[in-house]
C-alpha atoms as a PDB file:
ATOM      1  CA  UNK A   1    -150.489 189.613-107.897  1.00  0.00           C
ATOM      2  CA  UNK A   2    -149.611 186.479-110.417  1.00  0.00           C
ATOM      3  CA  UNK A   3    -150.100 183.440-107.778  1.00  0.00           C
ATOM      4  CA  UNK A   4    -148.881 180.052-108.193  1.00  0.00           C
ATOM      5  CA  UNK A   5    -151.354 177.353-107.145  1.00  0.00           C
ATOM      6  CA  UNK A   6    -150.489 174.298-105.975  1.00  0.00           C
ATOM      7  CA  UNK A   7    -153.093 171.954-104.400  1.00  0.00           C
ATOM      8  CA  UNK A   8    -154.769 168.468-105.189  1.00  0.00           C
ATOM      9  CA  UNK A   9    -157.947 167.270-104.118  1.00  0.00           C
ATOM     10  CA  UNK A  10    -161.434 168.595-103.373  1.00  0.00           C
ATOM     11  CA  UNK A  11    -160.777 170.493-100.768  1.00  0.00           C
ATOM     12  CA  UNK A  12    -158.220 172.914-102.765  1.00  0.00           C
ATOM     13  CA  UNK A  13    -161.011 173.560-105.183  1.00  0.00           C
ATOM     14  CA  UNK A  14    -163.243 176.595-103.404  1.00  0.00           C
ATOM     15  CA  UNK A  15    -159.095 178.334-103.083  1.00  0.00           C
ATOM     16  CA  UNK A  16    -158.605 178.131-106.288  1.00  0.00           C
ATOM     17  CA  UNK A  17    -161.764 178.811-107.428  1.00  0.00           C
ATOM     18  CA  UNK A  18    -161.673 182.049-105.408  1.00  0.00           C
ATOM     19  CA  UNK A  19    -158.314 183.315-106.635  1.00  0.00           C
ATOM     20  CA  UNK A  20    -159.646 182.682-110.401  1.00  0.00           C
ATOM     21  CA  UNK A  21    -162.565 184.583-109.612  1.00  0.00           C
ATOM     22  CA  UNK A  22    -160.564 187.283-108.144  1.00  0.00           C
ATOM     23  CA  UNK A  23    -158.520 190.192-109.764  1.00  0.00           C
ATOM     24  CA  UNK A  24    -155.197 188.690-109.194  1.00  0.00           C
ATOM     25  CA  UNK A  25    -153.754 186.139-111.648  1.00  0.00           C
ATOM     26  CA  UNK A  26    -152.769 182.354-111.535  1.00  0.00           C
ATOM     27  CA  UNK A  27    -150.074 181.967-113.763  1.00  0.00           C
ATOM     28  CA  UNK A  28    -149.945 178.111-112.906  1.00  0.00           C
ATOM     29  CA  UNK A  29    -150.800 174.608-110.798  1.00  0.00           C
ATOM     30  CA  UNK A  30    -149.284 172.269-108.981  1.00  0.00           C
ATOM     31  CA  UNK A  31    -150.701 169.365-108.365  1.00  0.00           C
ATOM     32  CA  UNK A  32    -149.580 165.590-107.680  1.00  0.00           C
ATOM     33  CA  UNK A  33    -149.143 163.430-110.500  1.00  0.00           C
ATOM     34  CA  UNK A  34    -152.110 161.464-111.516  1.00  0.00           C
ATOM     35  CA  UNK A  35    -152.730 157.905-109.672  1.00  0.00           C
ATOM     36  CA  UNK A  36    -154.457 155.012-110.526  1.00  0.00           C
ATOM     37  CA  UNK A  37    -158.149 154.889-109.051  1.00  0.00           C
ATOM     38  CA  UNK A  38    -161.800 152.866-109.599  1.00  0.00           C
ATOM     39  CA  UNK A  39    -161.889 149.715-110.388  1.00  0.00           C
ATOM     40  CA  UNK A  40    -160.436 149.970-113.680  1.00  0.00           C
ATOM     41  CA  UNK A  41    -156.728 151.242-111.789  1.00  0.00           C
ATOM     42  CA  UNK A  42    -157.037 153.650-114.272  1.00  0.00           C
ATOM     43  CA  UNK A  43    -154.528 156.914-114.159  1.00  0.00           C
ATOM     44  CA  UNK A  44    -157.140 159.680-112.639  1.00  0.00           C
ATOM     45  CA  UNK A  45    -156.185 163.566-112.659  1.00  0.00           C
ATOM     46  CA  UNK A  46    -156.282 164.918-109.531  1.00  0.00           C
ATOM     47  CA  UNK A  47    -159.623 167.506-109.447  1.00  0.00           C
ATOM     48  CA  UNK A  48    -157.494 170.466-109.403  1.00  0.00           C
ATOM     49  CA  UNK A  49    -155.891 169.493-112.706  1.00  0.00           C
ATOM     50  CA  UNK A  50    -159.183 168.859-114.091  1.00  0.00           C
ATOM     51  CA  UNK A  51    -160.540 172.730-113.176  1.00  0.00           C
ATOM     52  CA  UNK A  52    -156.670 174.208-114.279  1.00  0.00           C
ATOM     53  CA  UNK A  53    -156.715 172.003-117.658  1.00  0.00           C
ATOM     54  CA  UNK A  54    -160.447 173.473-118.178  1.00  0.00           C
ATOM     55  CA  UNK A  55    -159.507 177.098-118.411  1.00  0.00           C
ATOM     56  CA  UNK A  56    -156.321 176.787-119.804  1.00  0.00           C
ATOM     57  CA  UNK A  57    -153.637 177.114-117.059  1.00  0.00           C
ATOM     58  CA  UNK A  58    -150.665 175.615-117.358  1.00  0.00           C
ATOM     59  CA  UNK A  59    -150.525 172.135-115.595  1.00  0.00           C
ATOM     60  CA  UNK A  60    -147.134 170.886-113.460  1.00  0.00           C
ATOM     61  CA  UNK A  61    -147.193 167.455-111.661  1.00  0.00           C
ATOM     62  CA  UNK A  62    -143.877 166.987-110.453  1.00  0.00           C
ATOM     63  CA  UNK A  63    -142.840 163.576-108.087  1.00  0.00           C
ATOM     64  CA  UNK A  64    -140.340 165.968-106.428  1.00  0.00           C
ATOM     65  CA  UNK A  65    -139.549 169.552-105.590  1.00  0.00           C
ATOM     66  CA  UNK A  66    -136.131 168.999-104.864  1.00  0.00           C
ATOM     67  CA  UNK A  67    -133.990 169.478-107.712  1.00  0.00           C
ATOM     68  CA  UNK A  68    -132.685 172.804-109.133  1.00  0.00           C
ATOM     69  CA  UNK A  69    -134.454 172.429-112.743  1.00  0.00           C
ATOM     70  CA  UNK A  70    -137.948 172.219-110.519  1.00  0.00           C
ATOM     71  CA  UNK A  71    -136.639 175.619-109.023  1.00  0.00           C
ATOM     72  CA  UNK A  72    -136.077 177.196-112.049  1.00  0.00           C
ATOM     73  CA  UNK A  73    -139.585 176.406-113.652  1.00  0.00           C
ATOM     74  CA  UNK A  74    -141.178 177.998-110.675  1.00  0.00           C
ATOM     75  CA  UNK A  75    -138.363 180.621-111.423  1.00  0.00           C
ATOM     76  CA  UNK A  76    -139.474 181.314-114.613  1.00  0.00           C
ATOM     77  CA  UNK A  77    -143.153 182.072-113.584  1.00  0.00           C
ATOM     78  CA  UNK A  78    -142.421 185.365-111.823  1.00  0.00           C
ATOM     79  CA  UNK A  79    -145.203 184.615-109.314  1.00  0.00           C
ATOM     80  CA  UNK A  80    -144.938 187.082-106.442  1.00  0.00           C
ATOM     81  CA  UNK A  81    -147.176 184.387-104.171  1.00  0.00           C
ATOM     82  CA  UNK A  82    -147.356 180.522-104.316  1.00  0.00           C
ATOM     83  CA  UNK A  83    -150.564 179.743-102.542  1.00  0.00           C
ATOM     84  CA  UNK A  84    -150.596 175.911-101.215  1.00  0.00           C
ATOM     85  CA  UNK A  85    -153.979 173.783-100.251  1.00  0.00           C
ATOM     86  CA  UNK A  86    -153.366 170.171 -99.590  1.00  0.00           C
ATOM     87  CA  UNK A  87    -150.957 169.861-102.081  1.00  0.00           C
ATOM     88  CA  UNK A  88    -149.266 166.486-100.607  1.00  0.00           C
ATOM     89  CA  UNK A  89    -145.686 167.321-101.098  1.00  0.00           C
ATOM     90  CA  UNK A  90    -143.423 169.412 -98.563  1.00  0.00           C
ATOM     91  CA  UNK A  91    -141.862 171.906-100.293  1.00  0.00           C
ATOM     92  CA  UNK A  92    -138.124 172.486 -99.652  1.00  0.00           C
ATOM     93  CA  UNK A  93    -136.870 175.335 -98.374  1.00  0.00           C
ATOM     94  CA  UNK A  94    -135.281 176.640-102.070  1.00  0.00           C
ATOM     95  CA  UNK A  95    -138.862 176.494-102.960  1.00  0.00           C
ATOM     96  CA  UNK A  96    -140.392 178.871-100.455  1.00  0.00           C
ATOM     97  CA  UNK A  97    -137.442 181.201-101.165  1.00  0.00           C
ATOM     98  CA  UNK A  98    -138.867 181.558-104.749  1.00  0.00           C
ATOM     99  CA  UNK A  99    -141.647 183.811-104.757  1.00  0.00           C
ATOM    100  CA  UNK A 100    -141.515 187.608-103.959  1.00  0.00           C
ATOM    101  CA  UNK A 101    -143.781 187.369-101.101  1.00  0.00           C
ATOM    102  CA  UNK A 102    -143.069 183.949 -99.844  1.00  0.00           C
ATOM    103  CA  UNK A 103    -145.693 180.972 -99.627  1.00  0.00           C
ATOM    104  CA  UNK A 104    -148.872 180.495 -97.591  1.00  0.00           C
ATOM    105  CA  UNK A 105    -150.467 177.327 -96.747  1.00  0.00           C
ATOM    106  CA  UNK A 106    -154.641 176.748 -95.900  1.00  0.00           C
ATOM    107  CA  UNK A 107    -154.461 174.518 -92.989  1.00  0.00           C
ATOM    108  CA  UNK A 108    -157.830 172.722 -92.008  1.00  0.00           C
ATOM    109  CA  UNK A 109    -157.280 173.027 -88.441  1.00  0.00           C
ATOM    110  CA  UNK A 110    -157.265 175.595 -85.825  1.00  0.00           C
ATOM    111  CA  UNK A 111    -153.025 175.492 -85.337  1.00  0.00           C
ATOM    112  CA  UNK A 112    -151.018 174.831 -83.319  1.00  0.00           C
ATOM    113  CA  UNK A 113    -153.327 172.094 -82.514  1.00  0.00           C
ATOM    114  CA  UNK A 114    -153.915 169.176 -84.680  1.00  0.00           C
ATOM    115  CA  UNK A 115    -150.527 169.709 -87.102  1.00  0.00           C
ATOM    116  CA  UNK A 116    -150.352 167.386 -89.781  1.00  0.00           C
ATOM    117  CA  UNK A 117    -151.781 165.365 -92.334  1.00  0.00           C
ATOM    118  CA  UNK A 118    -155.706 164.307 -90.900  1.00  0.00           C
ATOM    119  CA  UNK A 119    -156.712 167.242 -88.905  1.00  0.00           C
ATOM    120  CA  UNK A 120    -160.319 167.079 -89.736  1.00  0.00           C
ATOM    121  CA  UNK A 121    -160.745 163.267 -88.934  1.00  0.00           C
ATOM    122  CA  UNK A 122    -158.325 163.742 -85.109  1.00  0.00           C
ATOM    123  CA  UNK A 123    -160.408 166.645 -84.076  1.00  0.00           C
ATOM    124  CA  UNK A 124    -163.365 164.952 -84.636  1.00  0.00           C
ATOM    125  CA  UNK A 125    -162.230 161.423 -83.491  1.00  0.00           C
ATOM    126  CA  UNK A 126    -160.647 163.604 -80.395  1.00  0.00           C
ATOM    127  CA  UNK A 127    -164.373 164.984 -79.340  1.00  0.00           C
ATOM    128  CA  UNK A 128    -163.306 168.491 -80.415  1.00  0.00           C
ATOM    129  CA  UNK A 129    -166.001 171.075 -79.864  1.00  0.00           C
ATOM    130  CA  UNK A 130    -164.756 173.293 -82.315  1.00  0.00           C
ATOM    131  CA  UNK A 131    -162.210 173.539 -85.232  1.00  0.00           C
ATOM    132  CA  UNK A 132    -161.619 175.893 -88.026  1.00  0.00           C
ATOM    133  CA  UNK A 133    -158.964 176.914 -90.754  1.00  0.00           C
ATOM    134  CA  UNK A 134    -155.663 178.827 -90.035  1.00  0.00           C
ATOM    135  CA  UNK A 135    -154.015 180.667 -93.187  1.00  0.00           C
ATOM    136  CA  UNK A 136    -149.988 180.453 -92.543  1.00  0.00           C
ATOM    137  CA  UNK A 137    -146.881 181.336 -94.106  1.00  0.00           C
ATOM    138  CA  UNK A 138    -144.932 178.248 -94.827  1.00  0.00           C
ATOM    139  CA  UNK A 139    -141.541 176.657 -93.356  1.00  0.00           C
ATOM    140  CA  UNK A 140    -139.466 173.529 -94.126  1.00  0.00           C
ATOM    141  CA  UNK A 141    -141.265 171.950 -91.149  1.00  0.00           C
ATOM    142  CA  UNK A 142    -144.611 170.750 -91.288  1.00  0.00           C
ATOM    143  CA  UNK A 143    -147.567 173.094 -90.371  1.00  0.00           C
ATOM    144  CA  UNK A 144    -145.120 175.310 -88.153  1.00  0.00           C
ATOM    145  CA  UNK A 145    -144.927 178.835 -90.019  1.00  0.00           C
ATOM    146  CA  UNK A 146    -146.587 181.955 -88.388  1.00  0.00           C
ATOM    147  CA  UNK A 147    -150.265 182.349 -88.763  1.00  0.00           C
ATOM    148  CA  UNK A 148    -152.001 184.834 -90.784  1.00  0.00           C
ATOM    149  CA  UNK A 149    -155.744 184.465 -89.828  1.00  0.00           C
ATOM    150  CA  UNK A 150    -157.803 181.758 -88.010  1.00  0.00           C
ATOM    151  CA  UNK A 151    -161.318 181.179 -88.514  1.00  0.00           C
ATOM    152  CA  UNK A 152    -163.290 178.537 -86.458  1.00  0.00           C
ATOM    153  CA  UNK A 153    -166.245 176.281 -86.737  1.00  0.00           C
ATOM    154  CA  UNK A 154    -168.475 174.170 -84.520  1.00  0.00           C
ATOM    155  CA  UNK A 155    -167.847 170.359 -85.033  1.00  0.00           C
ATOM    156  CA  UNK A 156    -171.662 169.729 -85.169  1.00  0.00           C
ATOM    157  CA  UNK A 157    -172.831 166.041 -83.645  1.00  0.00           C
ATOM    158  CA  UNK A 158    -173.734 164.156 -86.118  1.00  0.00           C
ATOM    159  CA  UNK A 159    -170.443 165.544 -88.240  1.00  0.00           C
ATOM    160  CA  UNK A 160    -168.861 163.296 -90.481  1.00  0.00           C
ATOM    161  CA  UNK A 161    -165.354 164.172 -91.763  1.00  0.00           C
ATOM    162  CA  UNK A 162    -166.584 163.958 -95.137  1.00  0.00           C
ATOM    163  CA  UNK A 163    -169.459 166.930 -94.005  1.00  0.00           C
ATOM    164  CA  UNK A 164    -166.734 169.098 -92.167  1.00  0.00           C
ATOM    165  CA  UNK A 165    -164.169 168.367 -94.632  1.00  0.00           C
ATOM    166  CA  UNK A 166    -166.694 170.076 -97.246  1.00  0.00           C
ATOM    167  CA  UNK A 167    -167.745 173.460 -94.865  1.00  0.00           C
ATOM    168  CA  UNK A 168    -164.168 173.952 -93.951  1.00  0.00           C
ATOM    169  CA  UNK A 169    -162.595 173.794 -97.643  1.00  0.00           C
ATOM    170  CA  UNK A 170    -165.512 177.219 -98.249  1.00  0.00           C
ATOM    171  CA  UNK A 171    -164.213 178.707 -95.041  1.00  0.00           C
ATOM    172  CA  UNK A 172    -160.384 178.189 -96.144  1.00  0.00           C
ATOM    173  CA  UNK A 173    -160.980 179.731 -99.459  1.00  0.00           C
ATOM    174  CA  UNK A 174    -162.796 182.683 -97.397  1.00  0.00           C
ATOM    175  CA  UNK A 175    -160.051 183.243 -94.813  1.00  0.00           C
ATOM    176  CA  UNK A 176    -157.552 183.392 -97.925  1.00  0.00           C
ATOM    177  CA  UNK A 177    -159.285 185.469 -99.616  1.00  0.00           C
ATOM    178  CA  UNK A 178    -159.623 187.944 -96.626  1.00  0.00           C
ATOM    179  CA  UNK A 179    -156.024 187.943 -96.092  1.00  0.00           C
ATOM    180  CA  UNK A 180    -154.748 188.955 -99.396  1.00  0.00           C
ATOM    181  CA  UNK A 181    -155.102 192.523 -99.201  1.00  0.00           C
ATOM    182  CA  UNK A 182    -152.585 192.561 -96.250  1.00  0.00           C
ATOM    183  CA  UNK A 183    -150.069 189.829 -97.755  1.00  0.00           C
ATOM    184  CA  UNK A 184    -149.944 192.166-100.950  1.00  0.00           C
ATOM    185  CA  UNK A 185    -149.371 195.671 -99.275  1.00  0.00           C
ATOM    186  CA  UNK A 186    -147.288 193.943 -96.727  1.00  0.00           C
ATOM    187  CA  UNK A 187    -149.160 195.034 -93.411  1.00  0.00           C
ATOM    188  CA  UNK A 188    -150.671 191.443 -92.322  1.00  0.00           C
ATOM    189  CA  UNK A 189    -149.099 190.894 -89.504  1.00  0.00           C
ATOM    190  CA  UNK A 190    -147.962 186.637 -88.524  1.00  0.00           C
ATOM    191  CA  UNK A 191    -148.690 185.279 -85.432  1.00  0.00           C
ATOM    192  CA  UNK A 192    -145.789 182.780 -83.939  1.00  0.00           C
ATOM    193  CA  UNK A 193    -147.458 179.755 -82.749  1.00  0.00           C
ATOM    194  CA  UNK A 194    -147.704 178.563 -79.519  1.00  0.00           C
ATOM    195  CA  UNK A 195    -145.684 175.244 -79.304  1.00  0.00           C
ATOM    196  CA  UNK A 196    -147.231 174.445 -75.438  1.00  0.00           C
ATOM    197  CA  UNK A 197    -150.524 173.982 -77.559  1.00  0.00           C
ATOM    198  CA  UNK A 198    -149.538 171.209 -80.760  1.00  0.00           C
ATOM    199  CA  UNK A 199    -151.145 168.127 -81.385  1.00  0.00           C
ATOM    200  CA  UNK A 200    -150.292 166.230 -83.774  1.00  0.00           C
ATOM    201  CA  UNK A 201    -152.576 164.494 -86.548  1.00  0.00           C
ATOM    202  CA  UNK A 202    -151.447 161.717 -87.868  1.00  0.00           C
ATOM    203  CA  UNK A 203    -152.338 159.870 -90.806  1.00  0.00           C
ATOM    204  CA  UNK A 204    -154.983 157.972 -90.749  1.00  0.00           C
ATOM    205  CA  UNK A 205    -154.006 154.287 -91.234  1.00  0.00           C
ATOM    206  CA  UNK A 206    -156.432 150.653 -92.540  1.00  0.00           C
ATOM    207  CA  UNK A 207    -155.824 149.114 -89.387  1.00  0.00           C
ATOM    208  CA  UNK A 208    -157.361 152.123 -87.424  1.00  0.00           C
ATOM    209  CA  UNK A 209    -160.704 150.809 -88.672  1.00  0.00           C
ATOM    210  CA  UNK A 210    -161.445 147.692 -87.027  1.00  0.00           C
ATOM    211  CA  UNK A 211    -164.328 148.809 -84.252  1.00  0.00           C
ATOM    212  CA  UNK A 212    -162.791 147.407 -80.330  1.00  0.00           C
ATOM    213  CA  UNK A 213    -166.794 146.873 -79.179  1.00  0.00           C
ATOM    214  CA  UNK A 214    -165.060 147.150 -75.438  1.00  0.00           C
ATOM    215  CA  UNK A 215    -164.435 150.671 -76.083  1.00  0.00           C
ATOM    216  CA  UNK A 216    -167.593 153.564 -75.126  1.00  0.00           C
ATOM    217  CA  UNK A 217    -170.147 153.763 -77.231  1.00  0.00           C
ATOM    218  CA  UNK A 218    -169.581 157.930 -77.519  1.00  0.00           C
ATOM    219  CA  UNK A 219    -166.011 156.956 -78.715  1.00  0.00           C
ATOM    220  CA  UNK A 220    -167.126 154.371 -81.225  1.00  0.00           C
ATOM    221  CA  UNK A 221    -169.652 156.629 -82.349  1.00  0.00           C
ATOM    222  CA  UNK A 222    -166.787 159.474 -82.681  1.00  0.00           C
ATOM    223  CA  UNK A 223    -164.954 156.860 -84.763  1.00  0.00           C
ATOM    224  CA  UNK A 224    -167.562 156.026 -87.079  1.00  0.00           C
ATOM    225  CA  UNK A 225    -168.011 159.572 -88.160  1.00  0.00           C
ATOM    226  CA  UNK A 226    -164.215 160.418 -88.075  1.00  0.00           C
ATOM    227  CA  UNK A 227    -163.347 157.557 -90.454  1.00  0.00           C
ATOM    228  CA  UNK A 228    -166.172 158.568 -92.893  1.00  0.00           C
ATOM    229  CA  UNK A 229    -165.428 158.163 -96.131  1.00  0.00           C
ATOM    230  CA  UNK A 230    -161.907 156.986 -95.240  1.00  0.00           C
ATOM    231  CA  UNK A 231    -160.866 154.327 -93.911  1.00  0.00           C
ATOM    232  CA  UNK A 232    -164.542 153.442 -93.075  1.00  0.00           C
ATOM    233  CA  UNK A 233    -164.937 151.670 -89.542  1.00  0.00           C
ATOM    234  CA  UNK A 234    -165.712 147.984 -89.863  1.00  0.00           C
ATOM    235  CA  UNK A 235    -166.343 145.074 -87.795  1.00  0.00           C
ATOM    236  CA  UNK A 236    -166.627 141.429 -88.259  1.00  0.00           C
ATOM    237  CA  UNK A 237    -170.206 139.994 -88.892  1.00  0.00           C
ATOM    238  CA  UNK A 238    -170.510 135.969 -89.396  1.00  0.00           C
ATOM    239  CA  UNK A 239    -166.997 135.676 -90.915  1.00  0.00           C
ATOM    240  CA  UNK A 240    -167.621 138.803 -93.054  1.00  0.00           C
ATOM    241  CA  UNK A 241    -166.579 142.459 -93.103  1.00  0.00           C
ATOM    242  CA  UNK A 242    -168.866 144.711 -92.031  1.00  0.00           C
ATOM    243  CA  UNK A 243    -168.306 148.207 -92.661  1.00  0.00           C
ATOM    244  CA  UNK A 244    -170.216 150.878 -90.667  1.00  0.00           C
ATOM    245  CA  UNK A 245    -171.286 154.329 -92.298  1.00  0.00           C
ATOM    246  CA  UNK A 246    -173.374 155.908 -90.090  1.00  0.00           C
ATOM    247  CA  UNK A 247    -174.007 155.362 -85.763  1.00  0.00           C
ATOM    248  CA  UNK A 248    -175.474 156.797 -82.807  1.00  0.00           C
ATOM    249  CA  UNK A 249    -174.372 156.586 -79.354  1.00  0.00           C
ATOM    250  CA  UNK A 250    -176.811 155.309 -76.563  1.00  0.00           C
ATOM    251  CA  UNK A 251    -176.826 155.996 -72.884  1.00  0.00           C
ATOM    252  CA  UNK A 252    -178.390 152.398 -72.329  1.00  0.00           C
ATOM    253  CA  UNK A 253    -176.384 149.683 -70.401  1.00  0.00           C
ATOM    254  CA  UNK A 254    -177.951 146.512 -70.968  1.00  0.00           C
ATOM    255  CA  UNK A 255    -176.206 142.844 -70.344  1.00  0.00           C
ATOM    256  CA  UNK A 256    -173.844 141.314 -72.209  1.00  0.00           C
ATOM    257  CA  UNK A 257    -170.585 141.156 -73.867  1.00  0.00           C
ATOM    258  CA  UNK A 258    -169.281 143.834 -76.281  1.00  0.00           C
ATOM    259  CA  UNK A 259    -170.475 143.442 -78.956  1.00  0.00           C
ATOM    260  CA  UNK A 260    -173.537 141.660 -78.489  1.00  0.00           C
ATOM    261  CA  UNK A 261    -176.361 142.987 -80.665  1.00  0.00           C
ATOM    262  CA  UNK A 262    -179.700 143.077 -78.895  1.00  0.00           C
ATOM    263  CA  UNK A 263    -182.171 140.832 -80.242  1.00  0.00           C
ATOM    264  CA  UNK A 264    -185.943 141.918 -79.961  1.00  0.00           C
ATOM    265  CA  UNK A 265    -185.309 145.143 -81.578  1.00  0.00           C
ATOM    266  CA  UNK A 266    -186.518 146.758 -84.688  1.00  0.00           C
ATOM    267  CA  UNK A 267    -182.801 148.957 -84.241  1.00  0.00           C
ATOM    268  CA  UNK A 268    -179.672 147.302 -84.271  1.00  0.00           C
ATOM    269  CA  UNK A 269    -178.342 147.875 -81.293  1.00  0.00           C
ATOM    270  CA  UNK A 270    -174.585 146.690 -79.846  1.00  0.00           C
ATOM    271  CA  UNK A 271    -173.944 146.647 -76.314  1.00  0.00           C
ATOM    272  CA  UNK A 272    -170.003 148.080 -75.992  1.00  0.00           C
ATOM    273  CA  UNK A 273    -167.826 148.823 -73.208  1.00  0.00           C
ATOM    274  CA  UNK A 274    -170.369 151.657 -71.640  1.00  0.00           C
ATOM    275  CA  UNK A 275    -173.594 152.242 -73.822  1.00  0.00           C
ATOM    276  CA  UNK A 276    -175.202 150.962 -76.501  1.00  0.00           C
ATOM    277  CA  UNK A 277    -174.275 152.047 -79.898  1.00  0.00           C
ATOM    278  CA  UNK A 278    -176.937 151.912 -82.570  1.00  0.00           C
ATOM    279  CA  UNK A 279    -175.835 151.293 -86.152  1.00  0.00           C
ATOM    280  CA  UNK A 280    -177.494 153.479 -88.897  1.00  0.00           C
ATOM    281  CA  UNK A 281    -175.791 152.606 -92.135  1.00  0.00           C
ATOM    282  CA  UNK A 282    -173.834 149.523 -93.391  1.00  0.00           C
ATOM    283  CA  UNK A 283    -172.421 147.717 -96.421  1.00  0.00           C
ATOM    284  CA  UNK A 284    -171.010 144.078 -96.541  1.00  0.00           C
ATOM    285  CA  UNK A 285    -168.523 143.460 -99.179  1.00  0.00           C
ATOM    286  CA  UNK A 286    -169.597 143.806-102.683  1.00  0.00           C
ATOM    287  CA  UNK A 287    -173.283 144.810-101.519  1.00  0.00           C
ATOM    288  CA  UNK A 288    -174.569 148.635-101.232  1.00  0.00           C
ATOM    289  CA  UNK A 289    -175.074 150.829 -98.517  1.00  0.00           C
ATOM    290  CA  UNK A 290    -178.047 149.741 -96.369  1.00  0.00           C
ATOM    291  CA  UNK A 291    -180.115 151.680 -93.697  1.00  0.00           C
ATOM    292  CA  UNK A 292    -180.033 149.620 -91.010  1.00  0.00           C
ATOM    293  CA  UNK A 293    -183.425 148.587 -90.870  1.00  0.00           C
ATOM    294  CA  UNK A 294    -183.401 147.278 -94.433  1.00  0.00           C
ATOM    295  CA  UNK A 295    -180.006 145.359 -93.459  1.00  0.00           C
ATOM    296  CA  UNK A 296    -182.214 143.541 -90.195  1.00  0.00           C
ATOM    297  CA  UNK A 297    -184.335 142.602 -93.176  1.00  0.00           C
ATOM    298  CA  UNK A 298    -182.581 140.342 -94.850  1.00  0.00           C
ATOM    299  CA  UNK A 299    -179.716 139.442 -92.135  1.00  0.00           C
ATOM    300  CA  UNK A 300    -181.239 138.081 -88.800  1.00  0.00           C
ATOM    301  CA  UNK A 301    -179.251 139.225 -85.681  1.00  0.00           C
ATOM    302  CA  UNK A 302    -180.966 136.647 -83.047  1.00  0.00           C
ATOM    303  CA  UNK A 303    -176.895 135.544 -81.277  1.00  0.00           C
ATOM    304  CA  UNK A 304    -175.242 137.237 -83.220  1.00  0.00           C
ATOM    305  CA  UNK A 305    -172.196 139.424 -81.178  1.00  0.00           C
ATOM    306  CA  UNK A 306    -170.064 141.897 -84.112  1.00  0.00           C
ATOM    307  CA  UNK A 307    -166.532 141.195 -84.059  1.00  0.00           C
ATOM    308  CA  UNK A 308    -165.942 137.665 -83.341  1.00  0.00           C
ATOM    309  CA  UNK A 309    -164.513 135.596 -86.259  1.00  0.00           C
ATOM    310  CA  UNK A 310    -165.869 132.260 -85.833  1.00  0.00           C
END
């Protein structure tokens, strides 16, 4: 088959990698335009458009699908499958009209539940046992097309979404690749989706970060990993910003408000709204990531309760 690609970030890159390896052809990328980054605000290529531009494959970074010369370019390609992996832009229904054999979607979540833009961080944040990839066949809506194939994971417990994000992105570019025999001769069969079962995963917003210490530990702790590497959970520590890589949930309930961190401890410990939840890894502004016993090195905790501005 000649396959268009379209996809963005890390997690396209084992899908396209696969479909380059294999005996079919990508004739071109998508991919979103490139966007300032580092520290420099520097215009960065997405890594998808670094792999394409690397072996020669023609490059498109559209801001919009929408308009009929857009159409015709993808026209013009002859591809008889557009595959899409977190491209970022919803493609209009004049789009998925385009190729022969329509356009499928890798979705990094076990649909219907968890539709949407985050589903690795909400199924992780949500306690999820379990998640996985689903291989679909695209509609104007969002996540909602018939499934093709669903493979599933365990959410292991000390999963960060940065960890799972990694394992699923190799699963999606497995389940693909198992289901392009049947999308080519026609004989995969879709499965409608269950609309009693959606969830929805919403972006994941700045303001989701800041830790509420009256909260459970074993949802704090579910936090922490879910918002690792983005947005980051934080709290505040003596008028600063503390940012919080890594935790562990305790079944400990000592005295004391939330947020109160235990003094007499070679852990740091912080007594929340039922347990105790020990911090692992932190970084203040403009300072590195520190274990957290090197941070009770050089910061002393004796009074000290996370949180509280003044």
């Amino acid at each position: 088959m000649k396959i268009l690609f379209a996809g963005t970030p890390e997690f396209a890159i084992p899908s396209l990698e696969m479909l380059l390896a294999s005996e079919h052809r990508v004739v071109g990328v998508y991919t979103q335009p490139d966007r300032p980054a580092g520290r420099g605000c520097k215009d960065r290529p997405s890594p998808v458009k670094v792999l394409a531009q690397s072996l020669g494959i023609e490059v498109c970074q559209p801001d919009s699908l929408k308009s009929p010369d857009e159409h015709q370019k993808l026209r013009d390609f002859g591809a008889d499958l557009m595959v899409v992996v977190a491209y970022g832009l919803i493609l209009p229904k004049p789009v998925l009209d385009i190729p022969r054999l329509g356009c499928v979607n890798v979705h990094g979540s076990l649909l219907p539940r968890w539709r949407g833009a985050a589903p690795i961080q909400r199924a992780i944040y949500a306690g999820d046992d379990e998640t996985g990839v689903t291989i679909m066949f695209l509609e104007p809506k969002m996540d909602t097309g018939p499934m093709l194939l669903k493979m599933a994971t365990p959410i292991q417990p000390s999963e960060t979404s940065a960890d799972l994000y990694g394992r699923l992105s190799v699963l999606g570019a497995k389940a693909l690749h198992d289901c392009l025999p049947g999308i080519e001769s026609g004989t995969i069969k879709a499965e409608k989706q269950d609309e009693s079962g959606v969830t929805l995963a919403g972006k994941l917003q700045k303001c989701e970060a800041s830790t509420d210490w009256t909260l459970p530990a074993a949802v704090l702790e579910r936090r922490v990993r879910a918002f690792n590497p983005w947005p980051v959970a934080e709290t505040v520590y003596c008028g600063e910003i503390l940012r919080i890589w890594r935790a562990q949930s305790l079944d400990e309930n000592p005295s004391g408000s939330p947020g109160a961190v235990l003094a007499g401890r070679k852990t740091l410990d912080v007594v929340t709204g039922c347990g105790l939840l020990r911090l692992l890894e932190l970084q203040l502004p403009g300072g590195k990531r520190l274990m957290a016993t090197d941070f009770l090195n050089a910061h002393p905790m004796k009074n000290v309760r996370l949180g509280v501005c003044a």
